[in-house]
N, C-alpha and C. Protein backbone atom coordinates (compact mmCIF):
# COMPACT_ATOMS: atom_id res chain seq x y z
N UNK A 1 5.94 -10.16 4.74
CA UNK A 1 6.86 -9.74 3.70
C UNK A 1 6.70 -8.24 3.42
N UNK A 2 5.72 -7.77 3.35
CA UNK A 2 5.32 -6.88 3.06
C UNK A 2 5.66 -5.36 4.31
N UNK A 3 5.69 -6.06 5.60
CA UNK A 3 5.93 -5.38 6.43
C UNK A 3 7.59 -5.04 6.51
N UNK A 4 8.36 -5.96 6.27
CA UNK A 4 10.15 -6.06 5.77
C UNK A 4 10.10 -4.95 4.60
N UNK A 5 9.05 -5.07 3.62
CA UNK A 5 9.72 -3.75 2.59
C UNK A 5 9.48 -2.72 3.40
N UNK A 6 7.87 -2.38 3.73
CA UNK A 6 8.04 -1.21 4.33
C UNK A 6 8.98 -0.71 5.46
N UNK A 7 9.81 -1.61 5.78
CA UNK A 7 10.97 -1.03 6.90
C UNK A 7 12.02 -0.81 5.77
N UNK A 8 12.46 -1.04 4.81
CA UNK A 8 13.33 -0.75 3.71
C UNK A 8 12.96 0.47 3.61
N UNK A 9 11.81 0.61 2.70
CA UNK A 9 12.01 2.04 2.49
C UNK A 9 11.91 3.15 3.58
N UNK A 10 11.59 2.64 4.96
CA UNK A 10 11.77 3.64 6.10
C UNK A 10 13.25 4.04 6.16
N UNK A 11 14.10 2.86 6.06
CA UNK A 11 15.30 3.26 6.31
C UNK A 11 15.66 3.74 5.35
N UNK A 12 15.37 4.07 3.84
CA UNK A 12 16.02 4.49 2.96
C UNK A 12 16.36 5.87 3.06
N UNK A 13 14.73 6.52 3.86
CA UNK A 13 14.62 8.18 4.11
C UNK A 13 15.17 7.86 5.25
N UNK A 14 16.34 8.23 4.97
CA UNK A 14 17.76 8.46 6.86
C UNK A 14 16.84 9.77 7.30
N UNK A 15 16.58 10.58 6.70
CA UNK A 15 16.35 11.91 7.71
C UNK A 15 15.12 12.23 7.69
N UNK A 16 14.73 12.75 9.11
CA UNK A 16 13.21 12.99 9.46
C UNK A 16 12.35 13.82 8.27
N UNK A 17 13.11 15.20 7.98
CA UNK A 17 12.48 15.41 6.97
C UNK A 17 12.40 14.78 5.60
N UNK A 18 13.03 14.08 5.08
CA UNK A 18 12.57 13.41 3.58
C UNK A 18 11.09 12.68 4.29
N UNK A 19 11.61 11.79 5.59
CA UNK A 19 10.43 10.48 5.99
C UNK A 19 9.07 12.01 5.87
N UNK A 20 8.92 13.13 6.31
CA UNK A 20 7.40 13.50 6.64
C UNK A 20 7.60 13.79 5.07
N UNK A 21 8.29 14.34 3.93
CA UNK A 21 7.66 14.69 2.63
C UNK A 21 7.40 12.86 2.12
N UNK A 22 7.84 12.35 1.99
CA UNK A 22 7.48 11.44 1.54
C UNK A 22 6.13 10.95 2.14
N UNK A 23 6.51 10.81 2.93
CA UNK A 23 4.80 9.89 3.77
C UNK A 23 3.65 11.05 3.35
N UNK A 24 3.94 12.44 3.42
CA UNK A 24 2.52 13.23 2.79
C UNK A 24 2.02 13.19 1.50
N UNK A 25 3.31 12.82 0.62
CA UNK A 25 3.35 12.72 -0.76
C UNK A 25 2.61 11.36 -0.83
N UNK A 26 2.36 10.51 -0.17
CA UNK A 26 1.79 9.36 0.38
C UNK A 26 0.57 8.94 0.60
N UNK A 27 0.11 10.55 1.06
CA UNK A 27 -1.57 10.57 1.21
C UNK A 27 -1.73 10.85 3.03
N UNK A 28 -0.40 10.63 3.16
CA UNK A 28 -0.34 10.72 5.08
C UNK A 28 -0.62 11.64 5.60
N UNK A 29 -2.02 12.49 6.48
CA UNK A 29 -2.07 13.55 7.07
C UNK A 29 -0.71 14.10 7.68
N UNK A 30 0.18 15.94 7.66
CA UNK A 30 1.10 15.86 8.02
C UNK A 30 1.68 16.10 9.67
N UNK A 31 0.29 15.67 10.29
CA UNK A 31 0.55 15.32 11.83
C UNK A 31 0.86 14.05 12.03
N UNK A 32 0.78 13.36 11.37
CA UNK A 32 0.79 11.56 11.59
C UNK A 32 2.18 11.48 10.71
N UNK A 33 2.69 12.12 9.79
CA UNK A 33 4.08 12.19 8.80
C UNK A 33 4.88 12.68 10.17
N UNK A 34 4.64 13.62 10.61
CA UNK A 34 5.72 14.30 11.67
C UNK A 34 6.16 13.38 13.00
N UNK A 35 4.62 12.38 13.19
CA UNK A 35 4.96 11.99 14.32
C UNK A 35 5.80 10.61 13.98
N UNK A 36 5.84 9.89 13.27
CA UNK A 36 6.05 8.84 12.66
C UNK A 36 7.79 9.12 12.14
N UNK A 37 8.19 10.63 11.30
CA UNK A 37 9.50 11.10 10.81
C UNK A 37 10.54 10.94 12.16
N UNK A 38 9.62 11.87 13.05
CA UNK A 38 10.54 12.40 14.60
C UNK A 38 10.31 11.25 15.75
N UNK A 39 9.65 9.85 15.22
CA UNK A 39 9.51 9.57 16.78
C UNK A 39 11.14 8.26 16.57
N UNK A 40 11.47 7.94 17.42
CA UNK A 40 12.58 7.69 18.04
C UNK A 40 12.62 5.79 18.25
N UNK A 41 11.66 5.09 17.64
CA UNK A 41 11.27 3.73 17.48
C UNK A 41 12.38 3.36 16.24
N UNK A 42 12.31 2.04 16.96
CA UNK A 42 13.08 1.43 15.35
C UNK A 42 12.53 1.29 14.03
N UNK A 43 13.13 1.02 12.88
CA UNK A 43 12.31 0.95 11.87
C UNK A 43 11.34 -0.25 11.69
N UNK A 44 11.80 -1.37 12.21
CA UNK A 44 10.92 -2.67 12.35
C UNK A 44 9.85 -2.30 13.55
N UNK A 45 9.49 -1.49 14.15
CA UNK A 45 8.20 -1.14 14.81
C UNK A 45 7.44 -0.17 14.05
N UNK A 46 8.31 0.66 13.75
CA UNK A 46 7.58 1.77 13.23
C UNK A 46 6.99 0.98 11.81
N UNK A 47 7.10 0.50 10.98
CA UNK A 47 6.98 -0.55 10.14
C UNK A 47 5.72 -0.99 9.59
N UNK A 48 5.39 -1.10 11.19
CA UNK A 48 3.95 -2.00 11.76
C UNK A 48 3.25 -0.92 12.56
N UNK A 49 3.04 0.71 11.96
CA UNK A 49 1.95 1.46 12.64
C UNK A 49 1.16 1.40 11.81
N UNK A 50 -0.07 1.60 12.27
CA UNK A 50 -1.51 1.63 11.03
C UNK A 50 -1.17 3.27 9.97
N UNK A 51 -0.26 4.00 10.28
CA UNK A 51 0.01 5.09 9.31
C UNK A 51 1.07 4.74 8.75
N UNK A 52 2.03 4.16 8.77
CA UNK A 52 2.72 3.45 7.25
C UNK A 52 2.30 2.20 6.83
N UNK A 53 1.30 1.85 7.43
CA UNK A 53 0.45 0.49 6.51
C UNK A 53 -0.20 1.53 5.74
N UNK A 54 -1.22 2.16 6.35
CA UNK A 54 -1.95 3.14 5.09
C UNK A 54 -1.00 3.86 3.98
N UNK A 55 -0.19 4.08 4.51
CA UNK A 55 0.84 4.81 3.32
C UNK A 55 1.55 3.38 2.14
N UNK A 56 1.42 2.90 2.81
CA UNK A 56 2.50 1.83 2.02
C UNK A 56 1.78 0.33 2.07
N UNK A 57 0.61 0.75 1.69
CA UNK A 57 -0.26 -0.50 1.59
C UNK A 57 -0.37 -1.29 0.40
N UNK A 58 -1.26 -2.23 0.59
CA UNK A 58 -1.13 -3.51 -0.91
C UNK A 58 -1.09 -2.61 -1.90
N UNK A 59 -2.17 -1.57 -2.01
CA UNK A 59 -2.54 -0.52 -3.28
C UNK A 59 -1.16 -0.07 -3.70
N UNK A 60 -0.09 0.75 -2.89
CA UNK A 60 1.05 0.98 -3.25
C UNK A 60 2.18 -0.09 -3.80
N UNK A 61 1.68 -1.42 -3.16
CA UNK A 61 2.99 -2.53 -3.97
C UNK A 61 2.11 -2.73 -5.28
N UNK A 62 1.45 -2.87 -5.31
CA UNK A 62 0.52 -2.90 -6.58
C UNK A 62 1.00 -2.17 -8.16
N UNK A 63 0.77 -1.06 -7.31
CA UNK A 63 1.57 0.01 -8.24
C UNK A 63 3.01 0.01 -8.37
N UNK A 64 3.58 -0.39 -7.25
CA UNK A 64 5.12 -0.71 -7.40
C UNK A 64 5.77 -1.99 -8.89
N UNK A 65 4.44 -2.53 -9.04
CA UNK A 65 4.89 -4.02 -9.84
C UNK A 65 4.65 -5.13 -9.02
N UNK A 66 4.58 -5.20 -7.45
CA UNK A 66 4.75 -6.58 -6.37
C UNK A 66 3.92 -7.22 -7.05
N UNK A 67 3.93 -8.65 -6.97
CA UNK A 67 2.67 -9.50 -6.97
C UNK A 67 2.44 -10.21 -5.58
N UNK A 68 1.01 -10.59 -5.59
CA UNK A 68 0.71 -11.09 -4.51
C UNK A 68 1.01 -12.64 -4.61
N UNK A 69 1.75 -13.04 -3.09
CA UNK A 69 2.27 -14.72 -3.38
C UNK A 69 0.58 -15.64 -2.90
N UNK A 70 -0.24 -14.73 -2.50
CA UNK A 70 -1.23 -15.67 -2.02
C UNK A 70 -2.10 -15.92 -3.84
N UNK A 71 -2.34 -14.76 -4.25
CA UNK A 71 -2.63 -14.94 -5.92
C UNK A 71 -1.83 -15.82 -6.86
N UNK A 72 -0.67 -15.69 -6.65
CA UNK A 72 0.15 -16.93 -7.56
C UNK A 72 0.16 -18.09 -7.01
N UNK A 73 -0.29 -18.25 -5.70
CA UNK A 73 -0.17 -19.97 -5.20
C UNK A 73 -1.76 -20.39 -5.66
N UNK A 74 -2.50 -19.62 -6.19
CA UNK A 74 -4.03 -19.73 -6.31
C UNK A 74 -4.17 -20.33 -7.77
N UNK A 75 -3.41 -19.01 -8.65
CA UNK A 75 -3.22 -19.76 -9.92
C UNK A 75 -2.65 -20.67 -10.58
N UNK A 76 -1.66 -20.93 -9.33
CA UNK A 76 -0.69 -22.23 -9.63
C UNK A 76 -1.69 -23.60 -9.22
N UNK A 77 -2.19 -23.24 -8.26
CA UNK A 77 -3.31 -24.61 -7.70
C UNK A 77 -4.10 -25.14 -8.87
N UNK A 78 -4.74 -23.57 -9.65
CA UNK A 78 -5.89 -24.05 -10.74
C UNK A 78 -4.84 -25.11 -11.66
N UNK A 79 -3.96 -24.63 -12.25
CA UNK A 79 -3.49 -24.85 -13.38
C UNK A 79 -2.68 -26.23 -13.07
């Protein structure tokens, strides 16, 4: 699931440069932003590199508001 958002917001930045400010604004070294903005993969691969998992990891849905469905099937079990 988590890998489907992060292709959302890949596609949201249409152009190479928003994708490298954003991904640095991200925490993304800006050799790994550039290569990731300019490379020529679809967004459902690119999606799934270990530099937009680090950018757009649990910590970031976290902060987004997401909840985790493996935590609510946990607390739903207790209760």
């Amino acid at each position: 699931m988590r890998r489907r958002l992060r292709m959302c917001y890949l596609k949201q930045w249409k152009k190479p440069k928003t994708k490298k400010r954003k991904l640095v604004a991200l925490g993304i070294p800006p050799e790994w932003a550039s290569l990731i903005s300019c490379s020529r993969k679809g967004y459902w691969r690119l999606s799934k590199t270990p530099q937009l998992n680090k950018a757009l990891g649990l910590a970031f849905w976290q902060e987004q508001g997401l909840r985790s469905l493996v935590g609510y099937n946990e607390l739903r079990s207790i209760t």
